[in-house]
C-alpha atoms as a PDB file:
ATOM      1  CA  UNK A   1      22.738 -40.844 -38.571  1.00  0.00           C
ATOM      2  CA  UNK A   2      25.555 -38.554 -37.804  1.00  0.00           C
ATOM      3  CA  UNK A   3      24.881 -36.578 -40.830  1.00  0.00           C
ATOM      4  CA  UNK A   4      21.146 -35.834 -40.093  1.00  0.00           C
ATOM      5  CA  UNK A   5      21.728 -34.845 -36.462  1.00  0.00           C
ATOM      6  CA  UNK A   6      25.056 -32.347 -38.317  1.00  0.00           C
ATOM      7  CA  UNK A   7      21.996 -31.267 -40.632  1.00  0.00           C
ATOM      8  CA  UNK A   8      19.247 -30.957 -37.473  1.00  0.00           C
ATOM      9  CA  UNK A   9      21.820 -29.228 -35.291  1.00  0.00           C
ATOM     10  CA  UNK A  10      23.024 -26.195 -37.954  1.00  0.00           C
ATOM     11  CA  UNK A  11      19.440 -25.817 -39.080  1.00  0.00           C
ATOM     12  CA  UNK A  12      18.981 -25.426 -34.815  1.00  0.00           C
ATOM     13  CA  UNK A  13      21.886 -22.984 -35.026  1.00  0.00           C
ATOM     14  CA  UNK A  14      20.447 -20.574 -38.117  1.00  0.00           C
ATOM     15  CA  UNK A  15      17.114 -20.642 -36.223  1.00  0.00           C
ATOM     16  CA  UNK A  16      18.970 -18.889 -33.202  1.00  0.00           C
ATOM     17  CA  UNK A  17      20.632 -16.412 -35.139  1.00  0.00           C
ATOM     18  CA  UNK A  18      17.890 -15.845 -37.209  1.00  0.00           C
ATOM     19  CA  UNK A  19      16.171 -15.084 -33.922  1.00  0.00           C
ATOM     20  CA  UNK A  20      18.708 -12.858 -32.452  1.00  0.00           C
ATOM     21  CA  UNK A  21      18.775 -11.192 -35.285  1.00  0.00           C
ATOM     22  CA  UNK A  22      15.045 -10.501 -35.469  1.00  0.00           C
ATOM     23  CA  UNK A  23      15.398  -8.976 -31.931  1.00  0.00           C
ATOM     24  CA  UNK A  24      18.238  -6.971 -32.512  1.00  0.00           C
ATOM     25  CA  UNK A  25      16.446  -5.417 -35.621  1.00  0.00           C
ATOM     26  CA  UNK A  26      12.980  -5.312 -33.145  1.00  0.00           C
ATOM     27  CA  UNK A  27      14.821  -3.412 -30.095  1.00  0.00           C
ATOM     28  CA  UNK A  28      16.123  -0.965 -32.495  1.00  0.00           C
ATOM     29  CA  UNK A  29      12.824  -0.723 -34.285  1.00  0.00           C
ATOM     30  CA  UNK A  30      11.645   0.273 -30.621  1.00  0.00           C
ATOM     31  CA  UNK A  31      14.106   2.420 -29.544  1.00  0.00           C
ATOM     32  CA  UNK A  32      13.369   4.290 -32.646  1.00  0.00           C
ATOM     33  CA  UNK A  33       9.830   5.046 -31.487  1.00  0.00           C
ATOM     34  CA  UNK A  34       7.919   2.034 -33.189  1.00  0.00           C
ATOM     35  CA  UNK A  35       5.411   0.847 -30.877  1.00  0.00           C
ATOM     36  CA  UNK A  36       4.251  -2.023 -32.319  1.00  0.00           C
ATOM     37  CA  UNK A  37       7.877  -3.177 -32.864  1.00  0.00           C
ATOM     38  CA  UNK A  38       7.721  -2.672 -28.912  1.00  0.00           C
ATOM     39  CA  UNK A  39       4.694  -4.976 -28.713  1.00  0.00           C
ATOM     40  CA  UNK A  40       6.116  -7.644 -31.018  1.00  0.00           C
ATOM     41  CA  UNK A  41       9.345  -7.478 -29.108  1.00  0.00           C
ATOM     42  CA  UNK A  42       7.835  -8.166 -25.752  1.00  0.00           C
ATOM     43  CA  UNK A  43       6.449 -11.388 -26.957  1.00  0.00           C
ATOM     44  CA  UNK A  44      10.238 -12.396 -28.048  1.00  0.00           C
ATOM     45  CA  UNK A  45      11.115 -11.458 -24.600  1.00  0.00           C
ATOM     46  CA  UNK A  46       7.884 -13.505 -22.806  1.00  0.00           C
ATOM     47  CA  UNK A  47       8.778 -16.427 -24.782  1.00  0.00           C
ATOM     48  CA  UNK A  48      12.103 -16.422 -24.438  1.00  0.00           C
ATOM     49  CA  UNK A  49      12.977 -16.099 -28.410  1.00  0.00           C
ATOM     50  CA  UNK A  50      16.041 -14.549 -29.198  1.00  0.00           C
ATOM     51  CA  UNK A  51      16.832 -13.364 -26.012  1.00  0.00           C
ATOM     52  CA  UNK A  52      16.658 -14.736 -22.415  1.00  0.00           C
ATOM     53  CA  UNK A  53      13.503 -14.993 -21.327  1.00  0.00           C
ATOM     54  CA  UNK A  54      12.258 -11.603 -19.294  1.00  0.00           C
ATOM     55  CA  UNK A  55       8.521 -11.401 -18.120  1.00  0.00           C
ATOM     56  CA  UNK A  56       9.338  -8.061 -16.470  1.00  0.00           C
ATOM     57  CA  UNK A  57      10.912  -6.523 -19.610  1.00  0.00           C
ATOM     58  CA  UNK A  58       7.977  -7.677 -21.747  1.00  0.00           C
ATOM     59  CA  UNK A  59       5.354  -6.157 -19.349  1.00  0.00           C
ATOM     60  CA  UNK A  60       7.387  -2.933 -19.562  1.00  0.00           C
ATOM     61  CA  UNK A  61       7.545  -3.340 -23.687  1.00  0.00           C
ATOM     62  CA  UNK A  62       4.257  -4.261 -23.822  1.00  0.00           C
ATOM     63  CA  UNK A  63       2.958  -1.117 -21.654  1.00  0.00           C
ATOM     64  CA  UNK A  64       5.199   0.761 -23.430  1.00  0.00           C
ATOM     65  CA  UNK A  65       3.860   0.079 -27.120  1.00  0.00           C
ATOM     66  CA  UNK A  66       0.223   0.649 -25.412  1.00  0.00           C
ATOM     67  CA  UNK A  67       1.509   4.298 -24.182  1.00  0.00           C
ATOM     68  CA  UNK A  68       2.594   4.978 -27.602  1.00  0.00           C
ATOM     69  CA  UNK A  69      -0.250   4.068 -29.902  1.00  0.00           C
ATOM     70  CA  UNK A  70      -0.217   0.115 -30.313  1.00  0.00           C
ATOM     71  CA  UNK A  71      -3.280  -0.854 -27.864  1.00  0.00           C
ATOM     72  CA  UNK A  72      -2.885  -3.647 -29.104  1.00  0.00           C
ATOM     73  CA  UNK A  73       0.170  -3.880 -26.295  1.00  0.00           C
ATOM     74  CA  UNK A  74      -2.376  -3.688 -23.234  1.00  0.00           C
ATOM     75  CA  UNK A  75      -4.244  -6.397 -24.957  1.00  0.00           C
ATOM     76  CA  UNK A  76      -1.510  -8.885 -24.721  1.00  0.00           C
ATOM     77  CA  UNK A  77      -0.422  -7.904 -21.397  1.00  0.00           C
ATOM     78  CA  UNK A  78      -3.954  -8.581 -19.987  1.00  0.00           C
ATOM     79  CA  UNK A  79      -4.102 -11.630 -21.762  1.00  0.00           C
ATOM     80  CA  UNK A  80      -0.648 -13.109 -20.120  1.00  0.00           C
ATOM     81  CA  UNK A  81      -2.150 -12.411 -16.774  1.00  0.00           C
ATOM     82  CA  UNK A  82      -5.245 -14.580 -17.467  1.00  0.00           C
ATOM     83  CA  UNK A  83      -3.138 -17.222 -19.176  1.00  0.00           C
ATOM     84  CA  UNK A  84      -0.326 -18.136 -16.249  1.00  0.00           C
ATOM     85  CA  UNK A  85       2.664 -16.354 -17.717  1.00  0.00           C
ATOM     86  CA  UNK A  86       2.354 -14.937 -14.460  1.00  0.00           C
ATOM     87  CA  UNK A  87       2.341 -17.107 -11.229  1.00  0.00           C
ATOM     88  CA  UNK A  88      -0.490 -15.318  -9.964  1.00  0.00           C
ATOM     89  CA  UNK A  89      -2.978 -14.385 -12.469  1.00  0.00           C
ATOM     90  CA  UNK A  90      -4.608 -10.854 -11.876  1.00  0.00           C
ATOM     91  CA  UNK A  91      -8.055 -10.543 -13.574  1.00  0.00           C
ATOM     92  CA  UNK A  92      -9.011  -7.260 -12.336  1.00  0.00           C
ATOM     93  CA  UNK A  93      -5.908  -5.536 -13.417  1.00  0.00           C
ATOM     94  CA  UNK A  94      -5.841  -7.584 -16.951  1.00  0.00           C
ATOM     95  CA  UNK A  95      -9.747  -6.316 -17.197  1.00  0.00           C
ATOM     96  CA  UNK A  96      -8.421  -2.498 -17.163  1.00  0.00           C
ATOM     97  CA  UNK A  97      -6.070  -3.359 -19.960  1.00  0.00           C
ATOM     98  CA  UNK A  98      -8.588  -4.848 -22.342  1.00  0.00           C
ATOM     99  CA  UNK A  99     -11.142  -1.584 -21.546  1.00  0.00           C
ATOM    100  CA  UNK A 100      -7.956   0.360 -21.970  1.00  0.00           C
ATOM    101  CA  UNK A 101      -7.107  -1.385 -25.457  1.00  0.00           C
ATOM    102  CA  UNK A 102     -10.634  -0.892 -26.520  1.00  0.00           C
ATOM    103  CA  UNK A 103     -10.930   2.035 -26.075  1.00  0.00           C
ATOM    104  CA  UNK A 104      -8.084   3.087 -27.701  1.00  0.00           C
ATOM    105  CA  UNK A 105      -9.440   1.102 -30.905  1.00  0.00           C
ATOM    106  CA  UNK A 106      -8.189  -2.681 -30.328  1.00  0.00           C
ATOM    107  CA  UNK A 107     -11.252  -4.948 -31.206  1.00  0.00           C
ATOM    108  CA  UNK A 108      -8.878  -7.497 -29.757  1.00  0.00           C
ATOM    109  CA  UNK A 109      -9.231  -5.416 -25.792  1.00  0.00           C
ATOM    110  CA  UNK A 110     -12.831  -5.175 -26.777  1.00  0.00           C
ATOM    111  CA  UNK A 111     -13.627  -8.892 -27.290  1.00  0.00           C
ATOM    112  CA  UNK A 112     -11.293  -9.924 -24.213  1.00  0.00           C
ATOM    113  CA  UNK A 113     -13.431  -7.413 -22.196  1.00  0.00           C
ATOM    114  CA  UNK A 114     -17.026  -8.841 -23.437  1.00  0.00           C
ATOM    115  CA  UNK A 115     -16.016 -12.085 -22.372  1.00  0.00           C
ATOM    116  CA  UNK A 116     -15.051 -10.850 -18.818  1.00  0.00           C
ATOM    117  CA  UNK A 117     -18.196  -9.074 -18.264  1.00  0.00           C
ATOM    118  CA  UNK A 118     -20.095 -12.134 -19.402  1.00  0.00           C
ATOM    119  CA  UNK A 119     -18.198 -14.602 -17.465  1.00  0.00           C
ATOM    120  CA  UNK A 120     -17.422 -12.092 -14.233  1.00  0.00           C
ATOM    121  CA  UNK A 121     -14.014 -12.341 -14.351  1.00  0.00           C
ATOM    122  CA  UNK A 122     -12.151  -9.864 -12.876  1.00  0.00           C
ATOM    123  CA  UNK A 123     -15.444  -7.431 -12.240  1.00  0.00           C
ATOM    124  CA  UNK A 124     -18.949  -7.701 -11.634  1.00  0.00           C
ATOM    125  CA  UNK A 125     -20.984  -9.662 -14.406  1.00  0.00           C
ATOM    126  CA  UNK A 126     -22.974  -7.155 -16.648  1.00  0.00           C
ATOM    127  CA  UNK A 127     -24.501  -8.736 -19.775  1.00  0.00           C
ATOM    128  CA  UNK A 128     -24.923  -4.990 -20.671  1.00  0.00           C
ATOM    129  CA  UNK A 129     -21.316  -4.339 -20.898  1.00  0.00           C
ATOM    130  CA  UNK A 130     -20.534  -7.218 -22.498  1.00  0.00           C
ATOM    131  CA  UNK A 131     -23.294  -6.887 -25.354  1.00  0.00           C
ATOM    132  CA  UNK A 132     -21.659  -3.523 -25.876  1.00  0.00           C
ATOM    133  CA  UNK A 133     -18.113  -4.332 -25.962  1.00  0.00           C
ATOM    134  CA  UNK A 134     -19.119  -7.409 -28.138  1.00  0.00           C
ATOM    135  CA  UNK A 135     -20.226  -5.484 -30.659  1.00  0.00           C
ATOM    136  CA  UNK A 136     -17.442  -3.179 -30.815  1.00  0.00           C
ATOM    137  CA  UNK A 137     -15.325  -6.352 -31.028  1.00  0.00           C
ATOM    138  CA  UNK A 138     -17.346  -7.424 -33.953  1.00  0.00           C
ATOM    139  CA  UNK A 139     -17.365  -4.138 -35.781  1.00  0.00           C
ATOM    140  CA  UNK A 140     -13.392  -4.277 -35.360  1.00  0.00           C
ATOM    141  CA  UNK A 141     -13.897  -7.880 -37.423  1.00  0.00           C
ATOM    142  CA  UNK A 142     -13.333  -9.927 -34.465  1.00  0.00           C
ATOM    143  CA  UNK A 143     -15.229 -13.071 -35.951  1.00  0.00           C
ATOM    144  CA  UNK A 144     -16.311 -15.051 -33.261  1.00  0.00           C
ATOM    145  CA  UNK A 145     -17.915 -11.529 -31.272  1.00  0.00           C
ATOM    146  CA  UNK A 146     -19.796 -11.755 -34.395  1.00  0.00           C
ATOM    147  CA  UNK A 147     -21.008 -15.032 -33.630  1.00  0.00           C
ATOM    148  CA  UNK A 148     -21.376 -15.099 -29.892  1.00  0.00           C
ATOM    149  CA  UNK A 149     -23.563 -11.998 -29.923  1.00  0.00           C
ATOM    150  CA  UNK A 150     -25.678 -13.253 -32.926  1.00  0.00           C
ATOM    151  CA  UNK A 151     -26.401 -16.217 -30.451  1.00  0.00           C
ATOM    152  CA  UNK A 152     -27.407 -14.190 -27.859  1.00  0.00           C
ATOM    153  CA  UNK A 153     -29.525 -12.029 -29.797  1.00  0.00           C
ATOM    154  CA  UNK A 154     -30.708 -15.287 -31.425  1.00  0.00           C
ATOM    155  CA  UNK A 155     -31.855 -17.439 -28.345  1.00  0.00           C
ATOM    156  CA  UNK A 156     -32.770 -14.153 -26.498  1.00  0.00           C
ATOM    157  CA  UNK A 157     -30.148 -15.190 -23.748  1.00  0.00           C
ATOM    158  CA  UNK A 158     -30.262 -12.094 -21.415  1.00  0.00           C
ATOM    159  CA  UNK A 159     -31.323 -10.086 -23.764  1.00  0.00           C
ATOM    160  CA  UNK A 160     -34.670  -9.282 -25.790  1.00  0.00           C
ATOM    161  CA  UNK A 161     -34.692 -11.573 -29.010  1.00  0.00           C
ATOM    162  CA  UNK A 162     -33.925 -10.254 -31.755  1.00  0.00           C
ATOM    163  CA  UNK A 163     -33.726 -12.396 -34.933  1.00  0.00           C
ATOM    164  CA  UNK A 164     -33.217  -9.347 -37.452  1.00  0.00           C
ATOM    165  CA  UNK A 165     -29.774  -8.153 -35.261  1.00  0.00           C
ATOM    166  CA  UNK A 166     -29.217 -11.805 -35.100  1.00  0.00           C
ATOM    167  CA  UNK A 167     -29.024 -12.813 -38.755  1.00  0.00           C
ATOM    168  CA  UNK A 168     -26.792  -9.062 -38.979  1.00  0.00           C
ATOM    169  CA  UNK A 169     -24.554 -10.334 -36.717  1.00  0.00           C
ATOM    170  CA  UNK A 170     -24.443 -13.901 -38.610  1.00  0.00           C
ATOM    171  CA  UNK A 171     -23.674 -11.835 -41.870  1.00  0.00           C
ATOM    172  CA  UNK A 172     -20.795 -10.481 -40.194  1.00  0.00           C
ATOM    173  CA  UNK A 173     -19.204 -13.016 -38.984  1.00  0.00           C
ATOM    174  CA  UNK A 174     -19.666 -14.824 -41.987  1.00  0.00           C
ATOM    175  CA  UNK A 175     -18.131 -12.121 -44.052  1.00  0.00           C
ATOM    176  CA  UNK A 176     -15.517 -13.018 -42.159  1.00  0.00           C
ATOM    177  CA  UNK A 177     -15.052 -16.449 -42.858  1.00  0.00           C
ATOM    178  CA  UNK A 178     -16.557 -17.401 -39.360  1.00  0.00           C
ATOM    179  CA  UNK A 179     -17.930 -21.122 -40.150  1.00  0.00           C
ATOM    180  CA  UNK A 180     -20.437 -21.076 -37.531  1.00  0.00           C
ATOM    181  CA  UNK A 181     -22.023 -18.191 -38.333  1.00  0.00           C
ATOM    182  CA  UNK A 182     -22.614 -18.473 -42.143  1.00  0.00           C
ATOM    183  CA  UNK A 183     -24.188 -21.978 -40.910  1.00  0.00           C
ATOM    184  CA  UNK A 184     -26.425 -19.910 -38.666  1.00  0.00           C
ATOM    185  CA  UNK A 185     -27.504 -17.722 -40.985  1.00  0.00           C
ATOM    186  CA  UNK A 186     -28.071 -20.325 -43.827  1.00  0.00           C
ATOM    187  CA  UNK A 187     -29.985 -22.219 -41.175  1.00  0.00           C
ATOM    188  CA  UNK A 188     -32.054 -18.358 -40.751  1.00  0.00           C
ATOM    189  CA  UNK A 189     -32.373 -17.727 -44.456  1.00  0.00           C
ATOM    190  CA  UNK A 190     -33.865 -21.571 -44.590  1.00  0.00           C
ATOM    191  CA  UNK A 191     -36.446 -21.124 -41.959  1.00  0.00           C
ATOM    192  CA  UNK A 192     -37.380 -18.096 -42.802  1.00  0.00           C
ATOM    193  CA  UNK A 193     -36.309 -16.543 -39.284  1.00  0.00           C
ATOM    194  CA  UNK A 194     -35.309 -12.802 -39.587  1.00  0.00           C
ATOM    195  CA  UNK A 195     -34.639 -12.865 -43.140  1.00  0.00           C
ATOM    196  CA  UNK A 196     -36.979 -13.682 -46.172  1.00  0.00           C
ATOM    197  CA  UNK A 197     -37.187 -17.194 -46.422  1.00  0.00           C
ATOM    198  CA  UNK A 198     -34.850 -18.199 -49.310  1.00  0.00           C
ATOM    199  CA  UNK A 199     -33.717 -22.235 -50.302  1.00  0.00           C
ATOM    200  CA  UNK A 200     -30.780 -20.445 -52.576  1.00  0.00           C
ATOM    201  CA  UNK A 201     -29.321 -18.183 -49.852  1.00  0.00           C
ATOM    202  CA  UNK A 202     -29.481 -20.824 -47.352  1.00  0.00           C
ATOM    203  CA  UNK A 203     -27.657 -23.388 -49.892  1.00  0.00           C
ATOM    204  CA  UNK A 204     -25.401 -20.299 -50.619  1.00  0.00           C
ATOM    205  CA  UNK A 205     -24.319 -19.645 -46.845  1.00  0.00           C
ATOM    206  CA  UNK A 206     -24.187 -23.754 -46.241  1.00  0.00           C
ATOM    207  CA  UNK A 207     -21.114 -23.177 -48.955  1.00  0.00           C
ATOM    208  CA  UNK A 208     -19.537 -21.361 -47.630  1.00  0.00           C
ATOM    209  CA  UNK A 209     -19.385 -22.666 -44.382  1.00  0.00           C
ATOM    210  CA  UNK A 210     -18.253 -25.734 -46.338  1.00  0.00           C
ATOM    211  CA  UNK A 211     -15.376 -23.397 -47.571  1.00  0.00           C
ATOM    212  CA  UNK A 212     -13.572 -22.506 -44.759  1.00  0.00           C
ATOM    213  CA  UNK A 213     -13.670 -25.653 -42.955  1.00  0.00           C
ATOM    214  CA  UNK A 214     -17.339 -26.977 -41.777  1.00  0.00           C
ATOM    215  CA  UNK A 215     -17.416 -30.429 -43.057  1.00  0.00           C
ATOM    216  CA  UNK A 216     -20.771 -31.196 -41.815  1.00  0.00           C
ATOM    217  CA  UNK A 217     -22.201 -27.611 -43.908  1.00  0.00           C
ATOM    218  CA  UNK A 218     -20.636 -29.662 -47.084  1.00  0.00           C
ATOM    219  CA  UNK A 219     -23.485 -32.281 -46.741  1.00  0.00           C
ATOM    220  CA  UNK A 220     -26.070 -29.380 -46.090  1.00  0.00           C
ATOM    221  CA  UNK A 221     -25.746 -27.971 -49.097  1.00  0.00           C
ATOM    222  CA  UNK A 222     -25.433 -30.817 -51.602  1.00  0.00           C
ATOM    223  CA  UNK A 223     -28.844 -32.271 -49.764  1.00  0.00           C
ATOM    224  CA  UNK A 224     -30.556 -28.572 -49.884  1.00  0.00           C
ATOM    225  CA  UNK A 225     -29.064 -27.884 -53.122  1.00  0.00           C
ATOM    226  CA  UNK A 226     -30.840 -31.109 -54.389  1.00  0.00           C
ATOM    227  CA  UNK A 227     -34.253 -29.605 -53.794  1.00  0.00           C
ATOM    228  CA  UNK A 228     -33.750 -26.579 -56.179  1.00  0.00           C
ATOM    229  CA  UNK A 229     -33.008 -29.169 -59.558  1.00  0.00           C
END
């Protein structure tokens, strides 16, 4: 045994260094002027990787890479104050970051600031906003936007149905490899619900649902498919 834990304990050790290393090389990286290398080295110091663990220094690294052209910064910072690396989460303020993000061209801040305006977190509930910032999301190929405004245009939930921005939406985030929404739009192209009916499309989007990990899409297929031989 003493072998394996020698083994387990200098395989520990090159993980460590390997860390600090990765740090060292971020912090200069960052001190340099590269904000995303700010951004990435915030989460080193949130998670305590590398370095000891500092949740004020990677607010200030994260702000920082937002200031300086990585939005992408104020998108994880308002995320941590939703999630509890914070004692006390702050919605409101973790809201402003996401608009922030999006609007400095992070689909990421967009999609986190849909899904506050749909759920009222943090402001006022305004299916409005969130339709809009959804779709921003989704045009930034944030997959599962994609998909949760193609359901909402598809059921008509707070919205006027549309089955033609539906199926759209369904392309999209199938283009992107979004299971549930090639399964959607197979189910569309099937019915013949905002799309020209079509057996072979439908089989076609059950595929590739099937592909990237939608067991039950598998059997769709192979029992559609059957009705085209």
């Amino acid at each position: 045994m003493k072998p394996v834990r020698f083994a387990l304990l200098a395989l520990t050790m090159a993980a460590n260094l390997s860390a600090q290393e990765d740090a060292q090389s971020l912090t200069a990286d960052c001190d340099g002027g590269s904000a995303a290398a700010c951004v990435s080295l915030a989460r080193y110091y949130a998670q305590g990787i590398g370095v000891s663990t500092d949740i004020r220094r990677a607010e200030l690294l994260s702000l920082r890479g937002c200031d300086n052209g990585a939005p992408e910064g104020c998108t994880q910072l308002g995320r941590w104050l939703l999630e509890g690396l914070y004692q006390n989460p702050d919605e409101q303020r973790a809201v402003a970051l996401f608009r922030r993000a999006c609007d400095a061209g992070d689909g990421g801040g967009c999609d986190q600031a849909s899904l506050a305006y749909e759920r009222g977190s943090g402001v006022s509930a305004n299916i409005g906003l969130a339709t809009s910032y959804a779709g921003r999301a989704c045009d930034d190929s944030y997959a599962q936007a994609c998909f949760r405004l193609g359901d909402r245009f598809e059921r008509g939930i707070d919205v006027a149905q549309d089955l033609t921005r539906a199926a759209g939406l369904y392309q999209q985030g199938c283009d992107l490899a979004e299971a549930n929404s090639c399964v959607r739009l197979a189910r569309m192209y099937e019915d013949g619900r905002g799309v020209a009916h079509s057996v072979r499309l439908a089989v076609a989007y059950y595929r590739k649902a099937c592909q990237v990990g939608n067991n039950a899409a598998c059997h769709l297929a192979a029992l559609k498919a059957e009705g085209l031989n």
